[in-house]
PDB file of N, CA and C in Angstrom:
ATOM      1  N   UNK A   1       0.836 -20.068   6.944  1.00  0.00           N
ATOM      2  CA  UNK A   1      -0.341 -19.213   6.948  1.00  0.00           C
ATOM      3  C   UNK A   1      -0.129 -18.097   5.929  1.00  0.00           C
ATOM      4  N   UNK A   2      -1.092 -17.767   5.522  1.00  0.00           N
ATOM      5  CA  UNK A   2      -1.027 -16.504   3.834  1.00  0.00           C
ATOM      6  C   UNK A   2      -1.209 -15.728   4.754  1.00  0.00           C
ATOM      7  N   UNK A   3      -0.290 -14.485   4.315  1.00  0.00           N
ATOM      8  CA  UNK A   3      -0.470 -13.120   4.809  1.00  0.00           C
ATOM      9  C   UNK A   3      -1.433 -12.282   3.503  1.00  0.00           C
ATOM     10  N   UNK A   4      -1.660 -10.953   3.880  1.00  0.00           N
ATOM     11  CA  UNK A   4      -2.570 -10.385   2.752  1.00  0.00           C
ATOM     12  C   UNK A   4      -2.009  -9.418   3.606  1.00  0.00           C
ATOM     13  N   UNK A   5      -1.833  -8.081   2.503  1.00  0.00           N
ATOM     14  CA  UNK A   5      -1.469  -6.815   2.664  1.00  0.00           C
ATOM     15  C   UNK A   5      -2.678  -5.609   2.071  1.00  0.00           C
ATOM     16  N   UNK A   6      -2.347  -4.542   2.761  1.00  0.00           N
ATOM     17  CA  UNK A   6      -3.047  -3.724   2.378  1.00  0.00           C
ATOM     18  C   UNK A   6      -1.785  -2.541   2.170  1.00  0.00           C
ATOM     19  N   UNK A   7      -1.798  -1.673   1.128  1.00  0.00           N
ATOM     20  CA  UNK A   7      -0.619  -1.038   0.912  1.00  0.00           C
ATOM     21  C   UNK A   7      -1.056   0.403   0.599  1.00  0.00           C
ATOM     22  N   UNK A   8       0.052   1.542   0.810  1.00  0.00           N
ATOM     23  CA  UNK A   8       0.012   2.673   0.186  1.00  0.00           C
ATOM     24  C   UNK A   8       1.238   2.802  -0.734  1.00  0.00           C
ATOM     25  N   UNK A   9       0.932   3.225  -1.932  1.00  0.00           N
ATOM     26  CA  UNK A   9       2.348   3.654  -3.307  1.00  0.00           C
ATOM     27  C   UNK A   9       2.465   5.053  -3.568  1.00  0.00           C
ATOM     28  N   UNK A  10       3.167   6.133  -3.641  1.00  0.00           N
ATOM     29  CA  UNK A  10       3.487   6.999  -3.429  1.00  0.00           C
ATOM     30  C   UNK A  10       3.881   7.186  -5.052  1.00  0.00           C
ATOM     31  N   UNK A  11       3.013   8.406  -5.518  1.00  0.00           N
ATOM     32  CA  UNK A  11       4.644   8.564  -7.035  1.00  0.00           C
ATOM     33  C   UNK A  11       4.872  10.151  -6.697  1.00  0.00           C
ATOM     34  N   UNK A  12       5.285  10.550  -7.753  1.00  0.00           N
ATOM     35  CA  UNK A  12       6.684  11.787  -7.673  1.00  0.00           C
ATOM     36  C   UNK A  12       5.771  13.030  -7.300  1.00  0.00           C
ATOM     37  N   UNK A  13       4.680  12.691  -7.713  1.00  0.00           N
ATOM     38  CA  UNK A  13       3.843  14.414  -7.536  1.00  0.00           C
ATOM     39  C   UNK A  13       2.956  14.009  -6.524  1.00  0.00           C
ATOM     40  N   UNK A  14       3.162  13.088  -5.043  1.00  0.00           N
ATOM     41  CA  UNK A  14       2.653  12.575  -3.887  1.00  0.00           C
ATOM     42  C   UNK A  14       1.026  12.574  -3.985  1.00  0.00           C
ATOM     43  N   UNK A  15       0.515  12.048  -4.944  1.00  0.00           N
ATOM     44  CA  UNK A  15      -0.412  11.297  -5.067  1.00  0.00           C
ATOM     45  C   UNK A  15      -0.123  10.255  -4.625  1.00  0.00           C
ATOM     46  N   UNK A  16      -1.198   9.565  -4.443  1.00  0.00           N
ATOM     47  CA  UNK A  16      -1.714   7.929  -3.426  1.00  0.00           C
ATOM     48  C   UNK A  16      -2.245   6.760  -3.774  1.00  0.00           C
ATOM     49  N   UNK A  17      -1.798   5.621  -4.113  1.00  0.00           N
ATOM     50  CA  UNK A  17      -2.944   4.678  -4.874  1.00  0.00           C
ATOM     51  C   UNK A  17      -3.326   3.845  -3.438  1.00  0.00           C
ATOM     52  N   UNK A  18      -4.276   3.084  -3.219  1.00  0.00           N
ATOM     53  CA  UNK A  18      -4.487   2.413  -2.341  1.00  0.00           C
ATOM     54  C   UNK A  18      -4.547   1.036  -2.915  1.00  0.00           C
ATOM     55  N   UNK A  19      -4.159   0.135  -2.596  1.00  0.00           N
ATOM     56  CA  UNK A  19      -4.359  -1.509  -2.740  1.00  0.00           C
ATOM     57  C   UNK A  19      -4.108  -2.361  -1.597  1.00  0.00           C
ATOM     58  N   UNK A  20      -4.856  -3.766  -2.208  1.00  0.00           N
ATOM     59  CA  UNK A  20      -4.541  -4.614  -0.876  1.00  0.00           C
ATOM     60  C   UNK A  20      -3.969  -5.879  -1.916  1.00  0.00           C
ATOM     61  N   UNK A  21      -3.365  -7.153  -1.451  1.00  0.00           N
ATOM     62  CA  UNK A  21      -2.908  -8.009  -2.135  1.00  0.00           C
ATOM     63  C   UNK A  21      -2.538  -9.259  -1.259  1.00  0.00           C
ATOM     64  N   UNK A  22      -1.662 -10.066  -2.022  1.00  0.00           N
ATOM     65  CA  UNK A  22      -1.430 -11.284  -1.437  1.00  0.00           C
ATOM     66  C   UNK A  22       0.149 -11.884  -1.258  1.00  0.00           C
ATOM     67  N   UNK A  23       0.588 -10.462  -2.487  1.00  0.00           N
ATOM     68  CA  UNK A  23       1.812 -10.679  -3.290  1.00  0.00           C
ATOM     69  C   UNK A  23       2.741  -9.260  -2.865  1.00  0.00           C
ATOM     70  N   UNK A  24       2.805  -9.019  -2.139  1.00  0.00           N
ATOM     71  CA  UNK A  24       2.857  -7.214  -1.953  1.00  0.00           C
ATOM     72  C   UNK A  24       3.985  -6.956  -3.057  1.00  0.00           C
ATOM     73  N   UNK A  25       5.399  -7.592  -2.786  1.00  0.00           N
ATOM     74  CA  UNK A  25       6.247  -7.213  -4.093  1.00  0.00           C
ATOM     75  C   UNK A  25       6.077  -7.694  -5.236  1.00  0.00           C
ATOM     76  N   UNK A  26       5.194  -8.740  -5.773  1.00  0.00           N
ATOM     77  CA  UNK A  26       4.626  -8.783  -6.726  1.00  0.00           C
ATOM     78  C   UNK A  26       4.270  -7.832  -7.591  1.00  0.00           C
ATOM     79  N   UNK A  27       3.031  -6.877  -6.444  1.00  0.00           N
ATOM     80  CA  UNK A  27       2.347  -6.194  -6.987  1.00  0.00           C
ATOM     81  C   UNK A  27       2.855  -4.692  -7.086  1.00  0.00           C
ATOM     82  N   UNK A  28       3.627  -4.182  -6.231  1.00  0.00           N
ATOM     83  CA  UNK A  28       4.156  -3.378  -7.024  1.00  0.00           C
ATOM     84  C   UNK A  28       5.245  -3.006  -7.914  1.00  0.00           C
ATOM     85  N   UNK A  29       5.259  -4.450  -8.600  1.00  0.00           N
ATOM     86  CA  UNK A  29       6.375  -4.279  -9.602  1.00  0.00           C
ATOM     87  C   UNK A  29       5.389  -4.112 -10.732  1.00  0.00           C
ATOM     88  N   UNK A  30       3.686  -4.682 -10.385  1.00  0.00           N
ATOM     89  CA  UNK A  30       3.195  -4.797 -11.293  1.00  0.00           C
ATOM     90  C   UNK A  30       2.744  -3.204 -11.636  1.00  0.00           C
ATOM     91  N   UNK A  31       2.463  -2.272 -10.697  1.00  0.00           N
ATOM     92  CA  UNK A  31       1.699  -1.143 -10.724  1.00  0.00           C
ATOM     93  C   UNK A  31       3.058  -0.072 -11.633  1.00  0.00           C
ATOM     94  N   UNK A  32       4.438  -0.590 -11.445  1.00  0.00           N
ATOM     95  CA  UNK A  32       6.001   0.083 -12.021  1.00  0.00           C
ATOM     96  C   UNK A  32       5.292  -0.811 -13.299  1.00  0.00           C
ATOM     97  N   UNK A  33       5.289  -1.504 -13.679  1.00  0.00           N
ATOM     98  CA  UNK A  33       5.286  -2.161 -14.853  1.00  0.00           C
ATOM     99  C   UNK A  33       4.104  -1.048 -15.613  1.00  0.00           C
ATOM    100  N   UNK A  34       4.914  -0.525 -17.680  1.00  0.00           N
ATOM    101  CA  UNK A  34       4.597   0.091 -18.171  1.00  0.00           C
ATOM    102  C   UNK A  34       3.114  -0.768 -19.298  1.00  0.00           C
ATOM    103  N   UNK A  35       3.579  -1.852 -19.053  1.00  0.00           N
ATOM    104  CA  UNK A  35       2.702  -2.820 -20.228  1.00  0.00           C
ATOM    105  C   UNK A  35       1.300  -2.481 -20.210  1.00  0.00           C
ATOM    106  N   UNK A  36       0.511  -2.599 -21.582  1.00  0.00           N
ATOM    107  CA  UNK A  36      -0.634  -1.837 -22.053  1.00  0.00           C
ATOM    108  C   UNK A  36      -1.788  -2.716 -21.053  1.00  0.00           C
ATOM    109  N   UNK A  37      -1.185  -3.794 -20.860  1.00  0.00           N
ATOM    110  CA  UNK A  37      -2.172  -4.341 -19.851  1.00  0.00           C
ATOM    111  C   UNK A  37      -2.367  -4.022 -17.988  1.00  0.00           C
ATOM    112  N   UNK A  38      -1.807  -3.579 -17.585  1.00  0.00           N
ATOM    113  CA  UNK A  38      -1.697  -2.644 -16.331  1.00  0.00           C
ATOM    114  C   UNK A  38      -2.758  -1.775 -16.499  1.00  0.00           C
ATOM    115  N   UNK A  39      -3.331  -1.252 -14.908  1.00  0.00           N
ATOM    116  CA  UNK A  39      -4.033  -0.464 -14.889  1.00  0.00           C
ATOM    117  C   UNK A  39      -4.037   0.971 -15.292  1.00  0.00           C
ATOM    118  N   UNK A  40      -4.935   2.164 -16.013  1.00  0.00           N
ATOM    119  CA  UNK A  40      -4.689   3.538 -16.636  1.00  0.00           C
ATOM    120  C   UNK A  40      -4.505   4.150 -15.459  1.00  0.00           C
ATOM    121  N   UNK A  41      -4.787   4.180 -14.216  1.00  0.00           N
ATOM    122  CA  UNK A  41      -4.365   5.193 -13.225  1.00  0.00           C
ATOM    123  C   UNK A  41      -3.116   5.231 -13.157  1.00  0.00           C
ATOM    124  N   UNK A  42      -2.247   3.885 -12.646  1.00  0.00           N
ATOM    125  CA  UNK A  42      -1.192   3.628 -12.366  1.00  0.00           C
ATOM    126  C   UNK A  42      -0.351   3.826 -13.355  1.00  0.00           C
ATOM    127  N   UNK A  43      -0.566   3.407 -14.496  1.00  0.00           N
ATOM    128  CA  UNK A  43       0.308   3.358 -15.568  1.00  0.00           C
ATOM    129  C   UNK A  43       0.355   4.935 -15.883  1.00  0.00           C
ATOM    130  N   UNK A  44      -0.070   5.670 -15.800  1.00  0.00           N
ATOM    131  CA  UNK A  44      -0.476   7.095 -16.215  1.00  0.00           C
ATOM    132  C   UNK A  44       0.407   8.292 -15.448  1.00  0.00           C
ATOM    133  N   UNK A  45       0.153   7.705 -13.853  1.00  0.00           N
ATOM    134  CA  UNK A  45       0.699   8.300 -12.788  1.00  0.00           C
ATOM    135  C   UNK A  45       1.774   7.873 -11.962  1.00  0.00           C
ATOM    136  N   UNK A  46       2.778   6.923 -12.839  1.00  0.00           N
ATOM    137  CA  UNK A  46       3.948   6.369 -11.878  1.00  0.00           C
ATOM    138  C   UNK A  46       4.994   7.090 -12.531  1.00  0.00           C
ATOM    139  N   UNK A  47       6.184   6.762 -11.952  1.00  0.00           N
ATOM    140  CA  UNK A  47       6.782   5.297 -11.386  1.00  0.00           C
ATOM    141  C   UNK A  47       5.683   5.567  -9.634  1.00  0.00           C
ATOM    142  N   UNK A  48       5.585   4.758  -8.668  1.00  0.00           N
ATOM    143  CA  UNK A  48       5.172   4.395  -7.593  1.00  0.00           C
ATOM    144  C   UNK A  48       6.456   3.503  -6.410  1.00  0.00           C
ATOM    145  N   UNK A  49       6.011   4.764  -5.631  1.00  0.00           N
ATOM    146  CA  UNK A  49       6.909   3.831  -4.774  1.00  0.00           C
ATOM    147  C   UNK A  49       6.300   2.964  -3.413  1.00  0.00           C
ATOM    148  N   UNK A  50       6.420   2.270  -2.913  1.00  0.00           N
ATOM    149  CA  UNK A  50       5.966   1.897  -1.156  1.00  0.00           C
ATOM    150  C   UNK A  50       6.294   2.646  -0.386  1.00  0.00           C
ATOM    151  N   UNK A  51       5.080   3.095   0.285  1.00  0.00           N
ATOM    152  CA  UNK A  51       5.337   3.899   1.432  1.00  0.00           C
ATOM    153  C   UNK A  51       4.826   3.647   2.829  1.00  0.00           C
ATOM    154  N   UNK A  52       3.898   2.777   2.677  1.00  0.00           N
ATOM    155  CA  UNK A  52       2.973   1.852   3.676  1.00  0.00           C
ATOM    156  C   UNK A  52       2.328   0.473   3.521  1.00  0.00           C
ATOM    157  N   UNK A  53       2.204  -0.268   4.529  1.00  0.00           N
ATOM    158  CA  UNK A  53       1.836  -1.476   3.855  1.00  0.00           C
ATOM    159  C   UNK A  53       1.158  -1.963   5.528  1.00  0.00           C
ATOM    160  N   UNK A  54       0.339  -3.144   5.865  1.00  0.00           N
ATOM    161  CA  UNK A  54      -0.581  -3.437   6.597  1.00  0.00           C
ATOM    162  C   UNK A  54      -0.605  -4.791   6.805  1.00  0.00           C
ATOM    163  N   UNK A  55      -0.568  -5.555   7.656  1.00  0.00           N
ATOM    164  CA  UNK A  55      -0.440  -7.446   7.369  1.00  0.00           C
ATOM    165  C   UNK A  55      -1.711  -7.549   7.836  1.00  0.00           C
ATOM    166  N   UNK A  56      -2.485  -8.693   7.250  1.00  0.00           N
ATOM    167  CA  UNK A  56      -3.794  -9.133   7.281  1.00  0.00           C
ATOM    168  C   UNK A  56      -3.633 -10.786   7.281  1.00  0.00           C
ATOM    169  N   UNK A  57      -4.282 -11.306   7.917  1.00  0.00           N
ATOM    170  CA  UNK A  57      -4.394 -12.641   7.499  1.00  0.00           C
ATOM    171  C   UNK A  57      -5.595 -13.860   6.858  1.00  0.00           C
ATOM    172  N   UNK A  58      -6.433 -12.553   6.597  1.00  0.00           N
ATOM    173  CA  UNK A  58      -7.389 -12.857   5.590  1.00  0.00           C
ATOM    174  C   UNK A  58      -7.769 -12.255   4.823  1.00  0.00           C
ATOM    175  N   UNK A  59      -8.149 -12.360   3.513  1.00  0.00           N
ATOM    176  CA  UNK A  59      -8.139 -11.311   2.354  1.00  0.00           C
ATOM    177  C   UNK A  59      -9.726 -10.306   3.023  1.00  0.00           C
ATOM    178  N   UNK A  60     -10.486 -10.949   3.559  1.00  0.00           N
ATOM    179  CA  UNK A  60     -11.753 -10.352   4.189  1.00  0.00           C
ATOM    180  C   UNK A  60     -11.226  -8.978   4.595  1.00  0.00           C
ATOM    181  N   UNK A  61     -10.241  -9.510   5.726  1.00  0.00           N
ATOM    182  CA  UNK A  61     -10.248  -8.013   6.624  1.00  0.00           C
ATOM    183  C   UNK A  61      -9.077  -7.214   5.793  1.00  0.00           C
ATOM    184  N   UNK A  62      -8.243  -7.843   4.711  1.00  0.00           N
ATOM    185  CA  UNK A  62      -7.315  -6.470   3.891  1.00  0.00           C
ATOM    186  C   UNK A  62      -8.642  -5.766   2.976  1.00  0.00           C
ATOM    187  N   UNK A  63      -9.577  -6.293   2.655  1.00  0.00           N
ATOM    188  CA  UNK A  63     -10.746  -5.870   1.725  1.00  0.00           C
ATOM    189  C   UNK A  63     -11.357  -4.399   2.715  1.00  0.00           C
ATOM    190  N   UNK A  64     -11.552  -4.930   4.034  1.00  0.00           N
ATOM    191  CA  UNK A  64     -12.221  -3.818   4.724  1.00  0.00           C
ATOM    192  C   UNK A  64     -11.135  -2.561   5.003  1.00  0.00           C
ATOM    193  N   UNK A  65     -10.318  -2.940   5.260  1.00  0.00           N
ATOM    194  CA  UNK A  65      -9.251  -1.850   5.478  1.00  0.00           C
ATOM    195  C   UNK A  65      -9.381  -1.174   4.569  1.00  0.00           C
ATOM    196  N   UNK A  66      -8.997  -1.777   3.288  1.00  0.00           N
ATOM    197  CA  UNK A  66      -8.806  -0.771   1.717  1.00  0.00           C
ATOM    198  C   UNK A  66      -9.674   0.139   1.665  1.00  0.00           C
ATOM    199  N   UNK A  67     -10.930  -0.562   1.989  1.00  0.00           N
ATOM    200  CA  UNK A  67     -12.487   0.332   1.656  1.00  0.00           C
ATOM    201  C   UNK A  67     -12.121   1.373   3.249  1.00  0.00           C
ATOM    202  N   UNK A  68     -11.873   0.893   4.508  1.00  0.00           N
ATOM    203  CA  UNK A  68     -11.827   2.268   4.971  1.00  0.00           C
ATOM    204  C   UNK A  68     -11.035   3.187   4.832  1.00  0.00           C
ATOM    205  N   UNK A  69      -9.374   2.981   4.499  1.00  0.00           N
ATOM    206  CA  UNK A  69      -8.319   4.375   3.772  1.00  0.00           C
ATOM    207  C   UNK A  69      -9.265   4.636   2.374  1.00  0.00           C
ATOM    208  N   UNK A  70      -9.417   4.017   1.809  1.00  0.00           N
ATOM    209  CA  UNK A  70     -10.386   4.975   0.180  1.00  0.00           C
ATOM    210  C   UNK A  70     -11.501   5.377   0.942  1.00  0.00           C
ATOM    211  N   UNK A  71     -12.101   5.452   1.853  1.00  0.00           N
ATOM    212  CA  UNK A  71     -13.307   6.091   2.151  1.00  0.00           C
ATOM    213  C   UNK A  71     -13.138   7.606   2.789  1.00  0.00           C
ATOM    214  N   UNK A  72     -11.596   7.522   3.083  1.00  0.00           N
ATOM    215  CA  UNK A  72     -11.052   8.535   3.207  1.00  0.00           C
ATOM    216  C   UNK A  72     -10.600   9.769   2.532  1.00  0.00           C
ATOM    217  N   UNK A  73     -10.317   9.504   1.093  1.00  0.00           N
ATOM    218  CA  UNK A  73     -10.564  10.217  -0.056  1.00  0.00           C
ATOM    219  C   UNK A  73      -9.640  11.503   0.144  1.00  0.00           C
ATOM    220  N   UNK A  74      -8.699  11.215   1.127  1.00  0.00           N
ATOM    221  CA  UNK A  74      -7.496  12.820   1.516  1.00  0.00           C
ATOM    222  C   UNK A  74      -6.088  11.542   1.572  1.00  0.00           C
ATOM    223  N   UNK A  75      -5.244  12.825   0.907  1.00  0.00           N
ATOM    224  CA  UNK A  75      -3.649  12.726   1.086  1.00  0.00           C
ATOM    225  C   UNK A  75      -3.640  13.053   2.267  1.00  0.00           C
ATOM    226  N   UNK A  76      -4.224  13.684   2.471  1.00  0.00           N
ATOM    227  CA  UNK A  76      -3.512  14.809   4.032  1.00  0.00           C
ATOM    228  C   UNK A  76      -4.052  13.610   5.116  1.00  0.00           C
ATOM    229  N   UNK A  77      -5.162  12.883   5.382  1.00  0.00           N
ATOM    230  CA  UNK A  77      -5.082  11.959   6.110  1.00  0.00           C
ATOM    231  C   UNK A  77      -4.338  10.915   5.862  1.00  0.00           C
ATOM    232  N   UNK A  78      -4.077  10.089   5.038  1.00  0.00           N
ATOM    233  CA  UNK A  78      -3.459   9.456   4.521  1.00  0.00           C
ATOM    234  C   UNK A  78      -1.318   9.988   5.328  1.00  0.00           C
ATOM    235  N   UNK A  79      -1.472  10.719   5.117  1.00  0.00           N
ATOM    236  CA  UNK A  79       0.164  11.348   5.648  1.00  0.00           C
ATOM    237  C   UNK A  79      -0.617  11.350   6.972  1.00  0.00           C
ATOM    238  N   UNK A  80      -1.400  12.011   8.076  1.00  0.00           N
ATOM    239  CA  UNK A  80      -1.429  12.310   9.162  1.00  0.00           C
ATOM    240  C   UNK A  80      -1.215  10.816  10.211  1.00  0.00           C
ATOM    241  N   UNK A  81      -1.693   9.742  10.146  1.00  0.00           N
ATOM    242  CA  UNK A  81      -2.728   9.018  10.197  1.00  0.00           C
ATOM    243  C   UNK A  81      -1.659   7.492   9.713  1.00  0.00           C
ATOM    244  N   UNK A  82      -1.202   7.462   8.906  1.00  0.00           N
ATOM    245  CA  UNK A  82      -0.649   6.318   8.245  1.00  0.00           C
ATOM    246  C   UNK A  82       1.028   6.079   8.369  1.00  0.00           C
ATOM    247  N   UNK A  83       1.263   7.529   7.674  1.00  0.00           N
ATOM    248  CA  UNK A  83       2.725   8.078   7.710  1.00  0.00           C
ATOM    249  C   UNK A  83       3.287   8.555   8.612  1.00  0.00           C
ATOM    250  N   UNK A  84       2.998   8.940   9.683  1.00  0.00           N
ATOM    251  CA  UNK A  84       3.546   9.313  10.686  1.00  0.00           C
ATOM    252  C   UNK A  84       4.373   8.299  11.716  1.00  0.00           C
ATOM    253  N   UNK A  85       4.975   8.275  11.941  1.00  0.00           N
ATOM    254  CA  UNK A  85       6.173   7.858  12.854  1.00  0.00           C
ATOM    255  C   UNK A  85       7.140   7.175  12.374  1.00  0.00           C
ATOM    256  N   UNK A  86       8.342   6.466  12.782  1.00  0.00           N
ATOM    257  CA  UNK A  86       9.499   6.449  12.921  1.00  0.00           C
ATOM    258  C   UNK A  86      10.202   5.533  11.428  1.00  0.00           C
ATOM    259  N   UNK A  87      10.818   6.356  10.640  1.00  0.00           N
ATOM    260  CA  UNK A  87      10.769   5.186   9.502  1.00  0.00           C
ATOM    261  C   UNK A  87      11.665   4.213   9.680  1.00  0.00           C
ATOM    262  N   UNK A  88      10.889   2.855   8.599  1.00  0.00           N
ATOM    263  CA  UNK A  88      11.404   1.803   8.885  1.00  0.00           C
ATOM    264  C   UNK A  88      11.992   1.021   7.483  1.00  0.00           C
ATOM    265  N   UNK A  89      12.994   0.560   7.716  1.00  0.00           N
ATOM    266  CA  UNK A  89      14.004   0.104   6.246  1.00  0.00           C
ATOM    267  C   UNK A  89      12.645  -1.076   5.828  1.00  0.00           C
ATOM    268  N   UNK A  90      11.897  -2.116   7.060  1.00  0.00           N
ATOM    269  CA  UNK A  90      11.151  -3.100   6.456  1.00  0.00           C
ATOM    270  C   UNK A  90      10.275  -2.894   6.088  1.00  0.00           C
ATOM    271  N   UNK A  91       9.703  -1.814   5.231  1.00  0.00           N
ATOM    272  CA  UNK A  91       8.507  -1.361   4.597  1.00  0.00           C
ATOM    273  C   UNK A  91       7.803  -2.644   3.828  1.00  0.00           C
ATOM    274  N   UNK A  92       6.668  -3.012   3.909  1.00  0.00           N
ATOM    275  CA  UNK A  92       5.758  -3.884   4.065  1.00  0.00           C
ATOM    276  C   UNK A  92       6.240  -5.427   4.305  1.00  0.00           C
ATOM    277  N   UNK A  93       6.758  -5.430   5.639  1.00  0.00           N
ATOM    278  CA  UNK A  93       7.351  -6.748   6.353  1.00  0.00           C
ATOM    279  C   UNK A  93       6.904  -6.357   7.694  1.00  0.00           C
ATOM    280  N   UNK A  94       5.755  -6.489   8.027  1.00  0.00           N
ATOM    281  CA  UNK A  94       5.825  -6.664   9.460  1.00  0.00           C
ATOM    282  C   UNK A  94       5.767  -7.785   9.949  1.00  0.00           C
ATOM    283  N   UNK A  95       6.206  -7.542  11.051  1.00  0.00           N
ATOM    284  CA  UNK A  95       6.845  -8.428  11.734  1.00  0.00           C
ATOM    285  C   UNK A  95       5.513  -9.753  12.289  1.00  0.00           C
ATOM    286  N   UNK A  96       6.222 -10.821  12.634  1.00  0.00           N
ATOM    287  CA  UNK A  96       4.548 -12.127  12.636  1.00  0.00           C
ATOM    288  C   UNK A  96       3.682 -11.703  14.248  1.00  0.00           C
ATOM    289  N   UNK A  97       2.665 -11.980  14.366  1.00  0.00           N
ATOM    290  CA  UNK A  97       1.763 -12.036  15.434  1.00  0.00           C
ATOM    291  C   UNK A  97       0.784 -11.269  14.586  1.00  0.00           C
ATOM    292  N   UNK A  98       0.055 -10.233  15.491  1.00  0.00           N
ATOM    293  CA  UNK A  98      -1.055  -9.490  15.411  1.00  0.00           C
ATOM    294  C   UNK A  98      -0.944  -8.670  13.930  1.00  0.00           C
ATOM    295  N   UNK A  99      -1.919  -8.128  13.026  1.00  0.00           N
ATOM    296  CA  UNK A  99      -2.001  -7.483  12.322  1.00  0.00           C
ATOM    297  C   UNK A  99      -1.039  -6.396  12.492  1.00  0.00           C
ATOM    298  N   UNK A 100      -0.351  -6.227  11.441  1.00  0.00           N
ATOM    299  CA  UNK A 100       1.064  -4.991  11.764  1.00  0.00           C
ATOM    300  C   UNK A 100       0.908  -4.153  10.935  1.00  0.00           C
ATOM    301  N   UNK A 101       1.668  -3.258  11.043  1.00  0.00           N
ATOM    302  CA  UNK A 101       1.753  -2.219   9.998  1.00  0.00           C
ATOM    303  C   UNK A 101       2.841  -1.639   9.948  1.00  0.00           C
ATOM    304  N   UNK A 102       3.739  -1.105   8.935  1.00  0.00           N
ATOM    305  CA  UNK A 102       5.264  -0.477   8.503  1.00  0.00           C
ATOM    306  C   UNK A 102       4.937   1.048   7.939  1.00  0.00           C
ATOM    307  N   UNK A 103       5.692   1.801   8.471  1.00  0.00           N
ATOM    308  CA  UNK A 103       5.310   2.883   7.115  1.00  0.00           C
ATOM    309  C   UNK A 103       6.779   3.500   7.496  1.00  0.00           C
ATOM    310  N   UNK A 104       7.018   4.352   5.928  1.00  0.00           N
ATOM    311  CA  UNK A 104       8.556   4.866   5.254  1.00  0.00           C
ATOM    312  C   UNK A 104       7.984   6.298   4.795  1.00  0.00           C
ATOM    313  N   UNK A 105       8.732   7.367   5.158  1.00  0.00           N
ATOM    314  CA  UNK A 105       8.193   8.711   4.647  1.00  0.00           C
ATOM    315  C   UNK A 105       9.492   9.136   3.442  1.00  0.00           C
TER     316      UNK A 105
END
C-alpha cells in the first residue's frame, strides 16, 4: 500500500515550508538540493530541515491536510499545534495502521 506524507521543513531563521508527497526523503533532499531547477522559495531560504511529517494513504487526504496547515498562515500555530510533544528520532516514519504523525523540535 503507498503511503503519502504531508510534511513540515524547518530552515535556520525558523521559517516553515509546507508540503505533502509520496517520496518524503526524496523530497527533501530535493527542497536541500541547490540546482537552478528547484523551487525559488526553497532554494532561496534553505538549507531545510524535517521537523514534522503526517502518513496518509491517499494523495486526496495528504492534499487536504496541506491546504488546512497553509490555511493557517502562522509559525506560531504551526509550533503550538504540530510541534509540540515528545521528540521522536523517527521523524516522518510513522508507525503502520491509522494516519500518524511524528514531530522533532
Amino acid at each position: 500500500m503507498a503511503s503519502f506524507w504531508v510534511y513540515v521543513l524547518e530552515n535556520e531563521d525558523g521559517r516553515f515550508y509546507v508540503g505533502q508527497t509520496d517520496d518524503l526523503d526524496r523530497r527533501v533532499v530535493e527542497h536541500n538540493d541547490t540546482g537552478p531547477a528547484q523551487g525559488k522559495y526553497t532554494l532561496k531560504n534553505g538549507p531545510w530541515k524535517l521537523v514534522w511529517s503526517e502518513r496518509h494513504f491517499n494523495r486526496a487526504s495528504a492534499m487536504r491536510r496541506e491546504r488546512q496547515i497553509k490555511r493557517m498562515k502562522s509559525a506560531r500555530w504551526i509550533r503550538a499545534h504540530l510541534l509540540q510533544g515528545p521528540a521522536d528520532s523517527s521523524v516522518g516514519r510513522a508507525s503502520p495502521g491509522a494516519p500518524g504523525l511524528t514531530a522533532k523540535s
